[in-house]
Every structure is written in C-alpha cells, then in structure tokens.
C-alpha atoms as a PDB file:
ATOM      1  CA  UNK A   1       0.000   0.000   0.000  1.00  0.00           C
ATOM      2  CA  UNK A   2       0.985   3.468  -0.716  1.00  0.00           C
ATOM      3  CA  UNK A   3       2.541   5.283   2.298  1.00  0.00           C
ATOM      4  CA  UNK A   4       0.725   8.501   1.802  1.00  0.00           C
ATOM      5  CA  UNK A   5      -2.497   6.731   0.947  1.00  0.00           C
ATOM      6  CA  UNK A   6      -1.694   4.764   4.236  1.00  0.00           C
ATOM      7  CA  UNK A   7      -1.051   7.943   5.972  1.00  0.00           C
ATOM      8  CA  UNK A   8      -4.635   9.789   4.838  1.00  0.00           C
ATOM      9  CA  UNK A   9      -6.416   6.714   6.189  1.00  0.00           C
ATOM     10  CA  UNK A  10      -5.257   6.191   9.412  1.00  0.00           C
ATOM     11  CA  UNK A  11      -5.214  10.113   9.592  1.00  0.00           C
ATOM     12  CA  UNK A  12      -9.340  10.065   8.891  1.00  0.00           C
ATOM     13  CA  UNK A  13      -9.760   7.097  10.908  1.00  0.00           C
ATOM     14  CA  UNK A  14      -8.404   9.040  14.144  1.00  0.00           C
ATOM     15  CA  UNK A  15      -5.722   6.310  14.489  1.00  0.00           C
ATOM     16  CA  UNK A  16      -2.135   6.507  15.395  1.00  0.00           C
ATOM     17  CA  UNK A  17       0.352   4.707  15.014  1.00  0.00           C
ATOM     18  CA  UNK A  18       3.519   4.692  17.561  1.00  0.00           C
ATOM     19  CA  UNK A  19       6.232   2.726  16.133  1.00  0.00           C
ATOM     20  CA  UNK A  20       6.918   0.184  13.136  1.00  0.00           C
ATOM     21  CA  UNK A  21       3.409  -1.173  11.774  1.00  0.00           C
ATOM     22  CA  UNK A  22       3.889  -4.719  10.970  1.00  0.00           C
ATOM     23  CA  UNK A  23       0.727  -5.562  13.080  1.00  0.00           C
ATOM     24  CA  UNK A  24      -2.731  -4.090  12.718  1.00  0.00           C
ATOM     25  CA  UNK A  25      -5.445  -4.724  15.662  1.00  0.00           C
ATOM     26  CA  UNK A  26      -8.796  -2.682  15.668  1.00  0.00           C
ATOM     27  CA  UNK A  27      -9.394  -2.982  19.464  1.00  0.00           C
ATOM     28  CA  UNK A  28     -10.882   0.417  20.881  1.00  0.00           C
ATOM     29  CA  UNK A  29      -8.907   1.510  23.519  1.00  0.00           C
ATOM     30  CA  UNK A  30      -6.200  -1.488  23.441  1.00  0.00           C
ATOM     31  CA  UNK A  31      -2.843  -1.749  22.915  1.00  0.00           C
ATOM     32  CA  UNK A  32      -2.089  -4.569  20.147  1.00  0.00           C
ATOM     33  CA  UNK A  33       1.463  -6.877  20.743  1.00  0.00           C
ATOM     34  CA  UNK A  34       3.435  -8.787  18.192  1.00  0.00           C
ATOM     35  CA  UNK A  35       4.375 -11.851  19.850  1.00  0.00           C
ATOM     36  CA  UNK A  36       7.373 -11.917  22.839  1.00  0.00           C
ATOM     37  CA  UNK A  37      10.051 -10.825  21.049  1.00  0.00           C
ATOM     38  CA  UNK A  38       8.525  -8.794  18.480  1.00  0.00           C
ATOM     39  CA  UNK A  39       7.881  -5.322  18.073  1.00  0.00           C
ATOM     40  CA  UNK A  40       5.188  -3.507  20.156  1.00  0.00           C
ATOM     41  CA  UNK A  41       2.290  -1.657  18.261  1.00  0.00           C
ATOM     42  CA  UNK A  42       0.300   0.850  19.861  1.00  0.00           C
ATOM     43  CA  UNK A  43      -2.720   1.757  18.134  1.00  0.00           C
ATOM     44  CA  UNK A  44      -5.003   4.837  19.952  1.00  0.00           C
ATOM     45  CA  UNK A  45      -8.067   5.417  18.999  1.00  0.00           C
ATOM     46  CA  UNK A  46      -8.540   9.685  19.220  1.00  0.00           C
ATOM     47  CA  UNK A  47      -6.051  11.763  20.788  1.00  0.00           C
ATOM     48  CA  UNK A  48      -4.537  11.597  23.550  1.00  0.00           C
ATOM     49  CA  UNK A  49      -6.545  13.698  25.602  1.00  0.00           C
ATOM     50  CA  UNK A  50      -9.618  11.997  24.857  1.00  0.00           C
ATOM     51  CA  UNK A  51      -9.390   9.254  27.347  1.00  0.00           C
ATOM     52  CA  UNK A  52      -8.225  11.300  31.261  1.00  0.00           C
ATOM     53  CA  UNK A  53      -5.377   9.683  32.754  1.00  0.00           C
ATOM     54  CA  UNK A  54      -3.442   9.150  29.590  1.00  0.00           C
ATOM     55  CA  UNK A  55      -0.104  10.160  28.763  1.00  0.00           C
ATOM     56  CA  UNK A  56       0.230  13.035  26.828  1.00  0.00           C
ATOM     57  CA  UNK A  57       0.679  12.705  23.108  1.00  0.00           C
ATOM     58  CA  UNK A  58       4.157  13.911  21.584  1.00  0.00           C
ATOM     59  CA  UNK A  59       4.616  16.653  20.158  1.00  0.00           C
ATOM     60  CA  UNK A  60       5.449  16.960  15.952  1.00  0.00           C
ATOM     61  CA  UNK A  61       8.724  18.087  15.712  1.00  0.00           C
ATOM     62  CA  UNK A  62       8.844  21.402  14.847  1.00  0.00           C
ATOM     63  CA  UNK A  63      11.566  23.280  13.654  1.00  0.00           C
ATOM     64  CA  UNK A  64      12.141  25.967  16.791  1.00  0.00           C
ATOM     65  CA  UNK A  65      12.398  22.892  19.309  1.00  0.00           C
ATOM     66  CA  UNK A  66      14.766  20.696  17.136  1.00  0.00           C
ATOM     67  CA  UNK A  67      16.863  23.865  16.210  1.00  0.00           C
ATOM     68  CA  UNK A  68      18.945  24.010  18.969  1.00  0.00           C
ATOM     69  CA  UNK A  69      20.188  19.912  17.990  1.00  0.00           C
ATOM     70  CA  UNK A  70      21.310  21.621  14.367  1.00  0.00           C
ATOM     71  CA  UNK A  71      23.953  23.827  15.219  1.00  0.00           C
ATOM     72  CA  UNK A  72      27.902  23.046  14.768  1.00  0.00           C
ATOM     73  CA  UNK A  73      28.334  21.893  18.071  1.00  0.00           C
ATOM     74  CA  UNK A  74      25.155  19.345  18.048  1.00  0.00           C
ATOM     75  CA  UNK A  75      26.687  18.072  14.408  1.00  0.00           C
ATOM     76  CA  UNK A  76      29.589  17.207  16.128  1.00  0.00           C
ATOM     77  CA  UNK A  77      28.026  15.129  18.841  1.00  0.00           C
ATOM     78  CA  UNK A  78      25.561  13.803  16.446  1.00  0.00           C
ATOM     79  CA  UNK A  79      28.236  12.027  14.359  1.00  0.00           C
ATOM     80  CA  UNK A  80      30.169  10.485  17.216  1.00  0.00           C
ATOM     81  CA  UNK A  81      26.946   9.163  18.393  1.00  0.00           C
ATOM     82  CA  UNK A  82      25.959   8.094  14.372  1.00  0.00           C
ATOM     83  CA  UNK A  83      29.930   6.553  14.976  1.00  0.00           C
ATOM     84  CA  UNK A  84      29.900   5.131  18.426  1.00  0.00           C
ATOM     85  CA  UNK A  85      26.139   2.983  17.304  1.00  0.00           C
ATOM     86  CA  UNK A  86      23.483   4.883  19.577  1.00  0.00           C
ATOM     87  CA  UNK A  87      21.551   6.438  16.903  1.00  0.00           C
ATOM     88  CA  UNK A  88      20.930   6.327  12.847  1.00  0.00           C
ATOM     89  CA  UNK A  89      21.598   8.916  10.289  1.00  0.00           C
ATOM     90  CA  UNK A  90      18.325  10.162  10.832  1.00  0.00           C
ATOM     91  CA  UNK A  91      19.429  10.932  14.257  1.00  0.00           C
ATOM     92  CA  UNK A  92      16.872   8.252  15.535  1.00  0.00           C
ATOM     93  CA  UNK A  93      17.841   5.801  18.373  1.00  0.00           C
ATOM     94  CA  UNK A  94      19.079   2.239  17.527  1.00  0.00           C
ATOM     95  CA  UNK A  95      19.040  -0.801  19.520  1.00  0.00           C
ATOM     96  CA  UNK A  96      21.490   0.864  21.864  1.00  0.00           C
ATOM     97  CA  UNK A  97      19.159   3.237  23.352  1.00  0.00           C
ATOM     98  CA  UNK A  98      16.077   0.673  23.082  1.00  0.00           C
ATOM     99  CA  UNK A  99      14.341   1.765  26.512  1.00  0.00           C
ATOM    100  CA  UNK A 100      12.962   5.110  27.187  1.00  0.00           C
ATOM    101  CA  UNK A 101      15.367   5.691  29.941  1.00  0.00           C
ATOM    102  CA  UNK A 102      18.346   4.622  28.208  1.00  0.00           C
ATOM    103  CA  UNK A 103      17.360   7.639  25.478  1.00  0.00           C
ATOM    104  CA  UNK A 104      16.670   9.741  28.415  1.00  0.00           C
ATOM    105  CA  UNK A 105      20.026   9.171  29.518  1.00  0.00           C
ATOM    106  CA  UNK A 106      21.366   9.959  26.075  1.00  0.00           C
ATOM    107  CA  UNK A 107      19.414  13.165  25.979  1.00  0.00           C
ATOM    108  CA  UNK A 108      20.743  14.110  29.206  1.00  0.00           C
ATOM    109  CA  UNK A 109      24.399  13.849  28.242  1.00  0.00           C
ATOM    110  CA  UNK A 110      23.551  15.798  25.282  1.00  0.00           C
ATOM    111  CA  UNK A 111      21.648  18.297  26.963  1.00  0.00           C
ATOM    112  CA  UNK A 112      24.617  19.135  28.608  1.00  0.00           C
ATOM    113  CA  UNK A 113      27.416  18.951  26.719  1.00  0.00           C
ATOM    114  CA  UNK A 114      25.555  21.561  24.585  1.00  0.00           C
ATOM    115  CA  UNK A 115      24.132  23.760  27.104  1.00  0.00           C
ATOM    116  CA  UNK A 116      20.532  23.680  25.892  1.00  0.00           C
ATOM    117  CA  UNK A 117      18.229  25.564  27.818  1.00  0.00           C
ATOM    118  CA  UNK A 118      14.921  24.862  29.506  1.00  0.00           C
ATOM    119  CA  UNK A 119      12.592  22.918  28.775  1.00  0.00           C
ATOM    120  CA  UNK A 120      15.866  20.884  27.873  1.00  0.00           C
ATOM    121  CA  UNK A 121      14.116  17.613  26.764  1.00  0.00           C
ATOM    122  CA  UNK A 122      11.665  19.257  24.173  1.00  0.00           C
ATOM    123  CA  UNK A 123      14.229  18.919  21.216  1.00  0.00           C
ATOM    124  CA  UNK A 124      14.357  15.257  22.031  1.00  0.00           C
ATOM    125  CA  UNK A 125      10.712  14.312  22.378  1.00  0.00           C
ATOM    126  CA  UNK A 126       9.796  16.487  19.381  1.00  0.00           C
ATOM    127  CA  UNK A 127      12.881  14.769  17.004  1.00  0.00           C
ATOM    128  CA  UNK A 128      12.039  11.093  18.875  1.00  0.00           C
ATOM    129  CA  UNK A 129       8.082  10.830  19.220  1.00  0.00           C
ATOM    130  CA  UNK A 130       8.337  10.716  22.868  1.00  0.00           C
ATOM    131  CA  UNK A 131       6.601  12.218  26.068  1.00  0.00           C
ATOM    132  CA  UNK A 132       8.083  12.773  29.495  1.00  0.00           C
ATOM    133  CA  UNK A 133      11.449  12.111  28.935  1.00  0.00           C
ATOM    134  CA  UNK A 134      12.544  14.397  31.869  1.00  0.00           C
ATOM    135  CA  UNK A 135      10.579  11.890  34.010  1.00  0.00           C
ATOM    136  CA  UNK A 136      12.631   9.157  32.601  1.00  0.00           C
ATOM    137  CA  UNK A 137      15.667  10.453  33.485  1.00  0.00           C
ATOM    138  CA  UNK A 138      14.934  11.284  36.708  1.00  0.00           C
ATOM    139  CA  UNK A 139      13.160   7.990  37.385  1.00  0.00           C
ATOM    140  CA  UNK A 140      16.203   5.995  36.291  1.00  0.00           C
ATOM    141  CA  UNK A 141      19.053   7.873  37.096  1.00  0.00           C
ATOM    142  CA  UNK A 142      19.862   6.774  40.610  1.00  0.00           C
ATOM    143  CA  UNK A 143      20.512   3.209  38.972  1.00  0.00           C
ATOM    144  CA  UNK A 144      24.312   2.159  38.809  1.00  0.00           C
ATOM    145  CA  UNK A 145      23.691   0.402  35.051  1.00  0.00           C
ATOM    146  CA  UNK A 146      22.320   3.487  33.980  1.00  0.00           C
ATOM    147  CA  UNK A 147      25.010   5.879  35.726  1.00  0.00           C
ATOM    148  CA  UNK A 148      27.161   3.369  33.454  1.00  0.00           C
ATOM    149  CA  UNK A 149      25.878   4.204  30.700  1.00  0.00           C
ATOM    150  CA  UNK A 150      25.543   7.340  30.961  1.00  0.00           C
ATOM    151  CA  UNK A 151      29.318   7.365  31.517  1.00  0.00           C
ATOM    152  CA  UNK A 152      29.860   5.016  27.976  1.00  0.00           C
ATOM    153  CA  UNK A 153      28.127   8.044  26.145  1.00  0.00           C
ATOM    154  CA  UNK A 154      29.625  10.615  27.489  1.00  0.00           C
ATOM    155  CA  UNK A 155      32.706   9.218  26.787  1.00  0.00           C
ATOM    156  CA  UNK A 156      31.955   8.221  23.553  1.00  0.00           C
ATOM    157  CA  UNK A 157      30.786  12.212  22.364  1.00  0.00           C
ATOM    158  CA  UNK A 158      33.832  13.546  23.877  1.00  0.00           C
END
C-alpha cells in the first residue's frame, strides 16, 4: 500500500500509530502486541486527551524545538553518536538506546554537553516521538547500570 495513501487513512480514521506497523489490531482503547520478542504496536483510537489519565501525546517536531540539535556543536556530537552505534543517520535511536530511559540518559548527556536551555528535553521528544522524557531520566538515574551508561556516552561524544 501506498505510504501517503496509508497515511490519509489512518489520519481520517483518528488512528495513530507509535512505532513500526507490521501488526494491525482494531481494538478500541487497546494496545495490540506482536508476539514476545517482536515489536510492540500501539494503536489509539482519538487523541490523547480523549481518554483522562493518559499520557500526553508527543509533540510533531517542529523546527524551533529541534533547532537548537542543528547547530555546529550538536553536528559534532551527532556524528560520534551516528559513529559510536546509539543512533541512525536520521538521528533516531538504535538498539542501543532501546528503553525510554536509556534515550533519556542519552538526551541528558547531550543536553549538557551543549548547554541547551529549559525545557531541555523538548528537542528530544519532538525529534524522537516521545513524552516525558525528563521523568525518565529522573526515574532511572539513581541506577548504577544506567550511571554506566551514561558514563559510555559521554565518553563516547567527547
């Protein structure tokens, strides 16, 4: 099927998509699995608002918030980290950073090597698709394998 064709359906249908779709469910209000070992699929049905208690939904990238990951400096950083495995050339997190606190923890050492200002995380969540990764960070950074690797980045963007 036709990505953009793809795109205008699930765009009229109020559904989206977080993630690779290999696997469609139409459950209202679920959350549809591949198998153990497979890739999650989220589908929501509305926004994210629409249902109280629900995370917020992330924000589009826009080019103001991701600005501040496009200067000299960033481009630096960015190809050590394209280099050292932890993200792709569309500056998108591989395998390496595969939990949301392990790209929290990436964030964080790139928030300050570069000295971006508040609200520090918003370049991130707007370039990743994510939500809350402040929360992540602060939620997992008292744990010694993710002090760890928080030290292998950093020392792999010096």
């Amino acid at each position: 099927m036709d990505k953009e064709l793809l795109e205008k359906i699930l765009a009229a249908s109020r559904i989206n998509v977080q993630g690779d779709l290999v696997l469609e469910k139409h459950v209202e209000h679920e959350i549809g699995n591949v198998e153990a070992g497979g890739i999650g699929i989220q589908i929501v049905q509305g926004g994210a608002d629409a249902s109280p208690g629900k995370p917020r939904a992330a924000r589009p990238a826009s080019a103001d918030a991701v600005a501040v990951l496009d200067t000299p400096e960033a481009q630096l950083l960015w190809e050590k980290a394209l280099t050292a495995g932890w993200v792709d050339a569309e500056r998108q997190p591989t395998s390496r950073l595969s939990t949301k606190v392990a790209k929290a923890m990436f964030a964080n050492v790139m928030v300050n090597m570069l000295n971006i200002p508040n609200p520090v995380y918003e370049p991130f969540e707007a370039l990743w698709g994510e939500t809350d990764l402040g929360r992540s960070y602060a939620s997992g950074n008292s744990y010694e394998k993710n002090k760890r690797l928080t030290d292998e980045i950093r020392k792999t963007l010096r």
